[in-house]
Protein backbone atom coordinates (compact mmCIF):
# COMPACT_ATOMS: atom_id res chain seq x y z
CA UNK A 1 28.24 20.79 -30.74
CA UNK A 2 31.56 20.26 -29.40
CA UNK A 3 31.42 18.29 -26.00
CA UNK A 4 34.35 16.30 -23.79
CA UNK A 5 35.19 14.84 -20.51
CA UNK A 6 37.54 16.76 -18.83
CA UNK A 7 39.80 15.20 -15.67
CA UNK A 8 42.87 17.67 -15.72
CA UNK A 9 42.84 20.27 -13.16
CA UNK A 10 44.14 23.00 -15.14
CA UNK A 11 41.75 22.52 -18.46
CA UNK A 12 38.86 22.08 -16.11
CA UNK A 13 39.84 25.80 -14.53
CA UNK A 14 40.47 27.44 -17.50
CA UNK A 15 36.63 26.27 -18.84
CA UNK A 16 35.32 27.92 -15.42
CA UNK A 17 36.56 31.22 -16.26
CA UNK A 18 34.18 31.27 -18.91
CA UNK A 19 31.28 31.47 -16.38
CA UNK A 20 30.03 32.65 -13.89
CA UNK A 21 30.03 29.66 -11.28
CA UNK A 22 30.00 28.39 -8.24
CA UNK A 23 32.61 27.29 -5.12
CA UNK A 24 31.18 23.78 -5.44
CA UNK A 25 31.80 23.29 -9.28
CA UNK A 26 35.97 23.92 -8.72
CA UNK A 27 38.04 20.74 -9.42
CA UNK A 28 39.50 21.08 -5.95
CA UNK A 29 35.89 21.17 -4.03
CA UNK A 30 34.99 18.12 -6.44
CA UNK A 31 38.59 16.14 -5.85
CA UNK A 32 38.05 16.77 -1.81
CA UNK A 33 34.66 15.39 -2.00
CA UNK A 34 36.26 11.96 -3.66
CA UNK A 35 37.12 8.72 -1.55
CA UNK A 36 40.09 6.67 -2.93
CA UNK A 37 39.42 5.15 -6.48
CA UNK A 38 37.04 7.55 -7.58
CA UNK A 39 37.66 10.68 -9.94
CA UNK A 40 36.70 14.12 -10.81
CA UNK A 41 35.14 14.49 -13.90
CA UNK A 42 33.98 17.89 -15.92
CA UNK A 43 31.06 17.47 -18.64
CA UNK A 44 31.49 20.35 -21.26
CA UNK A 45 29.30 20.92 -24.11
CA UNK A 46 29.62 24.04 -25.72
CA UNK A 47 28.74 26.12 -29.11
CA UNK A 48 29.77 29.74 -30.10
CA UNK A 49 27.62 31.24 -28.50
CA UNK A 50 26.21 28.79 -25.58
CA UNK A 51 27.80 26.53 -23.03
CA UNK A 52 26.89 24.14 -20.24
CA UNK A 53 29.00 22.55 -17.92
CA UNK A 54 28.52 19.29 -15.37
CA UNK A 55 31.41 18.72 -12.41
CA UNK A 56 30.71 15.53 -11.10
CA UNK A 57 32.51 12.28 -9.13
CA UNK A 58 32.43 8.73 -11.06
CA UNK A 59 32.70 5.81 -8.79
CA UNK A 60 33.64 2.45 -9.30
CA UNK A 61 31.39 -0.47 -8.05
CA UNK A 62 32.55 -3.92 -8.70
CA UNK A 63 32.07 -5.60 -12.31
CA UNK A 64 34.08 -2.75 -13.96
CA UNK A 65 30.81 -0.50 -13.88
CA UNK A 66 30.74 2.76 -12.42
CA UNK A 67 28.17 5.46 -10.82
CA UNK A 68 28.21 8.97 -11.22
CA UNK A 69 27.33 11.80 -8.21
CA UNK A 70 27.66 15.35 -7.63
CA UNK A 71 29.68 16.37 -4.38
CA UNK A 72 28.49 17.37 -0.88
CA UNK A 73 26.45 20.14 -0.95
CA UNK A 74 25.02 21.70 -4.22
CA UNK A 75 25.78 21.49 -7.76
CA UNK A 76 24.64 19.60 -10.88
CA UNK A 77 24.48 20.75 -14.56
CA UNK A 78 24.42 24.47 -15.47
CA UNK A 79 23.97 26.53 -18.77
CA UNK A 80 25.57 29.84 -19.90
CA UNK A 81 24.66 32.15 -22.92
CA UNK A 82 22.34 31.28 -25.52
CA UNK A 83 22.01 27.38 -24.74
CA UNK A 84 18.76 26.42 -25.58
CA UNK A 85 16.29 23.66 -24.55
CA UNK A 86 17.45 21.95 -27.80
CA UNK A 87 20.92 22.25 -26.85
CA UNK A 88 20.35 20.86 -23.65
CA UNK A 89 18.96 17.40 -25.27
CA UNK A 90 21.77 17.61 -27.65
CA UNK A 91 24.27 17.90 -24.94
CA UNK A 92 22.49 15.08 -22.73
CA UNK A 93 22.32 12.76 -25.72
CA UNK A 94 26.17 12.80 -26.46
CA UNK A 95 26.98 12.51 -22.72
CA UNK A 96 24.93 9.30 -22.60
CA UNK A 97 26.70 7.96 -25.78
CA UNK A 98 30.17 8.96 -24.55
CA UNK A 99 32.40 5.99 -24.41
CA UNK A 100 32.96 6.85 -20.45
CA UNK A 101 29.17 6.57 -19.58
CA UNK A 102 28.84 2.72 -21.33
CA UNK A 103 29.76 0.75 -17.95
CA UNK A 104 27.56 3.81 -15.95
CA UNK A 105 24.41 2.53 -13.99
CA UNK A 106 23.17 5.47 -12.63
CA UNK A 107 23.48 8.79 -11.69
CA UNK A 108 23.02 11.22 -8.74
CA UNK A 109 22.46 15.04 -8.93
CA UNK A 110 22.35 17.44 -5.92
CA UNK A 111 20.99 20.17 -7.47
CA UNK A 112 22.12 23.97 -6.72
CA UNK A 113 18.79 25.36 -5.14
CA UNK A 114 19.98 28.93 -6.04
CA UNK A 115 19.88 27.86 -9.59
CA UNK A 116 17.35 25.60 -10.55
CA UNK A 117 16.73 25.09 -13.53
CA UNK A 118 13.41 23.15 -14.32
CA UNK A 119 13.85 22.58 -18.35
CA UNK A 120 17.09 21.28 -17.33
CA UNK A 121 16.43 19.16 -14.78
CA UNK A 122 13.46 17.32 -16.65
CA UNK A 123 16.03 16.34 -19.17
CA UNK A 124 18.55 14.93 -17.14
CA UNK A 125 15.59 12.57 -15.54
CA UNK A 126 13.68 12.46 -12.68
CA UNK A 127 13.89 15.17 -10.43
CA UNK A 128 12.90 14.08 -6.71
CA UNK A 129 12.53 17.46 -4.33
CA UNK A 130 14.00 16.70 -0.91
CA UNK A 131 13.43 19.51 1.26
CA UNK A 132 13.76 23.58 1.69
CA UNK A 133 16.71 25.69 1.74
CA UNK A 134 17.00 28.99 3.39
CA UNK A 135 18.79 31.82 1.49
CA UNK A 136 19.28 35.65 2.07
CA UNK A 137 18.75 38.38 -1.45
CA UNK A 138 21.78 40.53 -1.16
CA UNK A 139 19.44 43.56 -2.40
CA UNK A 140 20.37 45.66 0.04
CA UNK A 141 22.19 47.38 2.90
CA UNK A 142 23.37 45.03 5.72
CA UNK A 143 21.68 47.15 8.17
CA UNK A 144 18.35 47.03 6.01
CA UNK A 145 18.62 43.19 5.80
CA UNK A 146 19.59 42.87 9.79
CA UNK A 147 15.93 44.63 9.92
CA UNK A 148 14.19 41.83 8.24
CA UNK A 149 15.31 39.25 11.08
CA UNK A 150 12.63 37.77 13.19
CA UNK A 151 12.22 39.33 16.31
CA UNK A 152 13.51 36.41 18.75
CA UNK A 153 16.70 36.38 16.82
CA UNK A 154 17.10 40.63 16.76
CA UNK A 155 16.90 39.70 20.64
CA UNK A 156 19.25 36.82 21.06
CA UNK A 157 21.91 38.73 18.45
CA UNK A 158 21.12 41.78 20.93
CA UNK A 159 21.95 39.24 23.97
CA UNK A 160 25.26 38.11 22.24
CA UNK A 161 26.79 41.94 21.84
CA UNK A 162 25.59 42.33 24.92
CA UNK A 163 27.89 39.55 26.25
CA UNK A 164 30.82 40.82 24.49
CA UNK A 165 31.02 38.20 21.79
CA UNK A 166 33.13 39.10 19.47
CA UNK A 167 33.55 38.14 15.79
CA UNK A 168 37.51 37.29 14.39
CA UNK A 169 38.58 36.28 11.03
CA UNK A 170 40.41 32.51 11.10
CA UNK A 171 43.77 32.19 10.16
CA UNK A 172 45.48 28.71 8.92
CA UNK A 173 46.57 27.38 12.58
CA UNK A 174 43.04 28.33 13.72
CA UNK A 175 41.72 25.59 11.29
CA UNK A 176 42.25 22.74 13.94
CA UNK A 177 40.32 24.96 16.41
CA UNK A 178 37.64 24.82 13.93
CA UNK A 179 37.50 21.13 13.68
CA UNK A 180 37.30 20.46 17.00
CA UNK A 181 34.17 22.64 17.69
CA UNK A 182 32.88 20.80 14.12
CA UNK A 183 33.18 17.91 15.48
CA UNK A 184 31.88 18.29 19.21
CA UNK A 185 28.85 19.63 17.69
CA UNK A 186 28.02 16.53 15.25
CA UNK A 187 28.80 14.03 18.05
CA UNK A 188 25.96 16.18 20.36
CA UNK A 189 23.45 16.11 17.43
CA UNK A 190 24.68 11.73 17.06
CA UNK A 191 25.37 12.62 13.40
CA UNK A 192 25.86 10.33 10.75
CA UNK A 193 29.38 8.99 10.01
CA UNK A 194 29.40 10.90 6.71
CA UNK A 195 29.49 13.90 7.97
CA UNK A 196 32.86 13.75 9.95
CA UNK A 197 35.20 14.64 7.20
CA UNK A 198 38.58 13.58 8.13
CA UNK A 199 41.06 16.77 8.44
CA UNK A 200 42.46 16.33 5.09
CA UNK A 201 38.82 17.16 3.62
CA UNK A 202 38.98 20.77 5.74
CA UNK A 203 42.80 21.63 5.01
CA UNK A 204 42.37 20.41 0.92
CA UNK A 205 39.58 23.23 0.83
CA UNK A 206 41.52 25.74 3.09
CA UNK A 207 44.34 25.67 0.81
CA UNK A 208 42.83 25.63 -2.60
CA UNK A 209 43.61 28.79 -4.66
CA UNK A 210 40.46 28.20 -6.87
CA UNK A 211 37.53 27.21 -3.63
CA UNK A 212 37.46 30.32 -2.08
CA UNK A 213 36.60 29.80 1.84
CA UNK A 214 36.75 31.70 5.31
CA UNK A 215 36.51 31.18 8.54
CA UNK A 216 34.77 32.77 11.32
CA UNK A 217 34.57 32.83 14.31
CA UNK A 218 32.90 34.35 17.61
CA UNK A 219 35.05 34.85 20.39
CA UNK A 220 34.21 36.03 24.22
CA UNK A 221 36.74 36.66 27.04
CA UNK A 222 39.61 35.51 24.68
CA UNK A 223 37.70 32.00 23.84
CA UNK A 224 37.15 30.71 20.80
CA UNK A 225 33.17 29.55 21.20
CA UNK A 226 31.72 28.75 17.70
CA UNK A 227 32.37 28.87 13.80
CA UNK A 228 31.47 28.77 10.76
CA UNK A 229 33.37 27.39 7.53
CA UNK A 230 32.17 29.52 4.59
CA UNK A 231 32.65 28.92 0.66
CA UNK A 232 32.28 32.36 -1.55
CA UNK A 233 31.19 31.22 -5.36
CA UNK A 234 31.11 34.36 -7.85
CA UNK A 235 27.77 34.93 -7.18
CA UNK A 236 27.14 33.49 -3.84
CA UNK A 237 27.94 32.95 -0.48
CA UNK A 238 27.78 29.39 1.81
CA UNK A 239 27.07 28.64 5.26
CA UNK A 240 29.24 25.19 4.29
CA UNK A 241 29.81 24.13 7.93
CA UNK A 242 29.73 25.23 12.22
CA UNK A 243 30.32 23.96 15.42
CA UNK A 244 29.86 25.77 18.46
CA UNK A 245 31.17 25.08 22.08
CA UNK A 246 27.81 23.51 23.77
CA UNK A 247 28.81 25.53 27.55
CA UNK A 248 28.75 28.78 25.60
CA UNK A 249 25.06 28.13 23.53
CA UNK A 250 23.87 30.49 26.01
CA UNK A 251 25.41 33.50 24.76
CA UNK A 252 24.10 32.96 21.67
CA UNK A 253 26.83 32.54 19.29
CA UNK A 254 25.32 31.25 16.68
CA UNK A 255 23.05 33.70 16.27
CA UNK A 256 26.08 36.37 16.24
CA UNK A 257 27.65 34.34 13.67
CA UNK A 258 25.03 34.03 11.17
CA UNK A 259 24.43 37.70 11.46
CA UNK A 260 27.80 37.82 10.51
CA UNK A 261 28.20 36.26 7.94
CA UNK A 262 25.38 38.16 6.21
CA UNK A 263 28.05 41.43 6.59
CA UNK A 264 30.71 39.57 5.44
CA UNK A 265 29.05 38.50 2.06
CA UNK A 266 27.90 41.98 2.07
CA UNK A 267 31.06 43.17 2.39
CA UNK A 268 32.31 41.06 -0.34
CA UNK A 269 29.67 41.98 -3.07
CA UNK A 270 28.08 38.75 -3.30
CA UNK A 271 24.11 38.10 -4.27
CA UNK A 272 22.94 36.18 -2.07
CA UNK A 273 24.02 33.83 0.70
CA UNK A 274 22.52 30.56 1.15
CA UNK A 275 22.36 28.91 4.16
CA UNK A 276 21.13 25.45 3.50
CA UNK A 277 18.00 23.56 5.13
CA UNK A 278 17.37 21.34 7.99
CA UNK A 279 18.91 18.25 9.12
CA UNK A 280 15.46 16.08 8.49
CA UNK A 281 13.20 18.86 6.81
CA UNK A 282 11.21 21.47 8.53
CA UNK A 283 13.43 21.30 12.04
CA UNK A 284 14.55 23.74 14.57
CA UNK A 285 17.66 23.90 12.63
CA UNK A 286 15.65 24.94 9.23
CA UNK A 287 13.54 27.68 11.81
CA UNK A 288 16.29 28.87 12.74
CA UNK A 289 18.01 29.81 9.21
CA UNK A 290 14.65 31.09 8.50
CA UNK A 291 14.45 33.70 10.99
CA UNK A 292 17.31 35.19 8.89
CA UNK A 293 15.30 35.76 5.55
CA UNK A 294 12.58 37.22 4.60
CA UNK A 295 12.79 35.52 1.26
CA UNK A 296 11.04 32.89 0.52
CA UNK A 297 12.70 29.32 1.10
CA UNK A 298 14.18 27.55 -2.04
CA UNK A 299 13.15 23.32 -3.10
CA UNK A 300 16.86 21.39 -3.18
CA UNK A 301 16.34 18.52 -5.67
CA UNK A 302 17.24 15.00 -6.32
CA UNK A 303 18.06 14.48 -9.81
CA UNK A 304 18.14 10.54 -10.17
CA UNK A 305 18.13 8.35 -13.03
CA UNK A 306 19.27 4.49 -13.97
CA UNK A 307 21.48 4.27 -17.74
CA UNK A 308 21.59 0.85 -16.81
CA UNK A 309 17.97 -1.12 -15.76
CA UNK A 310 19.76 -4.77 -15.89
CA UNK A 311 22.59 -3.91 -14.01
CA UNK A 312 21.01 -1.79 -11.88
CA UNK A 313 18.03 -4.28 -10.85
CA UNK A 314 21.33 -6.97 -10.44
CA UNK A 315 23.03 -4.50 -7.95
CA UNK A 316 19.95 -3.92 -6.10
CA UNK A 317 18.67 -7.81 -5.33
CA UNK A 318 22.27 -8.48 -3.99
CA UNK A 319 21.38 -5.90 -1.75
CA UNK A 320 18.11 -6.82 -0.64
CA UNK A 321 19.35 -9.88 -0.10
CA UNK A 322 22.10 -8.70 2.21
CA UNK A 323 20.51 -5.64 3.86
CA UNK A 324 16.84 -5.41 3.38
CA UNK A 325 14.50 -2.78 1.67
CA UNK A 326 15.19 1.00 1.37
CA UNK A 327 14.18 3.96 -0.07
CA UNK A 328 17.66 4.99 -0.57
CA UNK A 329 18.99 5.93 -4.15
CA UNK A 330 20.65 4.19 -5.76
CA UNK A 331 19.54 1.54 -3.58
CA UNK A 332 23.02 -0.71 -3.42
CA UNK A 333 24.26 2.19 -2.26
CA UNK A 334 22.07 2.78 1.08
CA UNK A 335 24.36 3.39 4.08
CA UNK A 336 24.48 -0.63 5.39
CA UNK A 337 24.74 0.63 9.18
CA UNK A 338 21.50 2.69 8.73
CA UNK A 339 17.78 1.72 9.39
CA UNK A 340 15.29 2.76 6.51
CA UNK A 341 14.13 5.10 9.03
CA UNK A 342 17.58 7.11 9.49
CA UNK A 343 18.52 6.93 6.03
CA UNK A 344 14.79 8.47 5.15
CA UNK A 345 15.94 11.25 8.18
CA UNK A 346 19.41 12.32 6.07
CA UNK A 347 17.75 12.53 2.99
């Protein structure tokens, strides 16, 4: 079985076109994803006729060892063709022994919900589910899937044409616009640091010619009142991102928008679009994807496992003694700002 590390843009591109994949497995979504010191990496094992792949971000922690975690959002290793369960353990076993992985403590997998993968996952170690995920089957016309809404949202979508929102297409100066409303919206819902993404996170992915994204927004009397940042994979479509403006909630923009971007992935052929889960599990904000879809939700996954116990127990004591207990994983790296409590909340 042939398998390598890639790190070079253009070889890790050229291994995607094999597959079918996803936005989040480009090297561009991966690279934006990465804070300074840490790299990009592409897992590839492959036979004739078989072939799984595993994008990923190593990071450096002090001691010359290293960490490994898939980006924001979904990923995590995936298999094409006729790559068996066999395979699979092949293909795990020569990662572990690769001369990168010898200084790696542990590893973090955010697993694509839209392809899980079970025999997979139980190879690559423990597999922790977190919470659901909302998605929409593309199976058939919009106007057939508009049907399947709940009734409260049929009204409030009904109360937003009725308004005269309006949904427009983003163009590249619009992108500012965009993070503006982004960020309004995460300071009203006191969101954790991580998730304000500085500009050069929003413009990297804008301008990528592999991560395919889009911008929408609904509009009403010439204002710009909420939007949503969507990724397009082959398959799929992602709610990745919104912000809305809050003196506008009334008019029910978000609900316009989400309708819309159920025509747009329509529109563009795509199987499914997933819209992601709550902020702490079961919320409002999961209720209110759900009233969407008629389908039922999807389990997102944890994939966690230690290649280092001595290390790892080192890391973690220096920790406790600095910061106190956590649930977090890998525990030295629990968010030092956070109580247990809010860290439990984000995962």
């Amino acid at each position: 079985m042939f398998n390598q590390i890639v790190k070079h843009r253009w070889e890790w591109e050229n291994w995607l076109r094999e597959v079918n994949c996803d936005s989040y497995d480009h090297y561009d979504y991966v690279l934006a994803n990465c804070e300074p010191g840490e790299q990009p990496e592409l897992y590839i094992a492959a036979k004739d006729d078989g072939i799984l792949l595993y994008p990923y971000i190593r990071r450096p922690i002090a001691h010359r060892h290293d960490d490994l975690v898939t980006a924001y959002g979904y990923g995590g290793p995936f298999r094409k063709g006729n790559f068996t369960n066999e395979d699979v353990k092949e293909a795990r076993r020569l990662f572990l022994q690769r001369p990168e992985n010898q200084a790696t403590v542990t590893e973090t997998i955010r697993y694509h919900p839209c392809r899980v993968d079970p025999d997979l996952m139980q190879v690559f170690g423990q597999a922790v589910p977190i919470r659901q995920t909302v998605h929409v089957r593309l199976d058939d016309s919009f106007e057939q899937l508009e049907q399947r809404f709940s009734k409260m949202t049929k009204r409030n979508v009904k109360r937003a044409v009725r308004e005269q929102v309006t949904v427009a297409r983003g163009q590249s100066n619009e992108l500012c616009e965009f993070i503006r409303l982004y960020r309004a919206t995460m300071d009203r819902r006191a969101a954790n640091d991580i998730y304000y993404f500085p500009d050069r996170y929003f413009e990297d992915l804008w301008n990528s010619d592999t991560c395919e994204t889009e911008l929408l927004f609904a509009v009403h009397d010439g204002i710009i009142v909420a939007g949503v940042f969507m990724l397009f994979g082959d398959d799929g479509a992602h709610y990745h991102l919104g912000g809305s403006e809050a003196d506008y909630l009334a008019l029910r923009p978000n609900h316009f928008l989400f309708r819309e971007m159920i025509r747009r992935a329509v529109e563009k052929d795509k199987v499914y679009l997933h819209l992601g889960g709550g902020a702490t599990g079961e919320d409002a904000l999961f209720h209110f994807k759900q009233n969407f879809s008629s389908d039922e939700p999807l389990t997102y996954y944890i994939g966690q496992a230690v290649l280092d116990e001595v290390v790892y127990h080192r890391l973690n004591q220096d920790h406790l003694l600095r910061h106190g207990p956590s649930d977090f994983f890998p525990l030295y790296r629990t968010p030092v700002a956070e109580t247990v409590a809010e860290v439990q909340a984000e995962r």
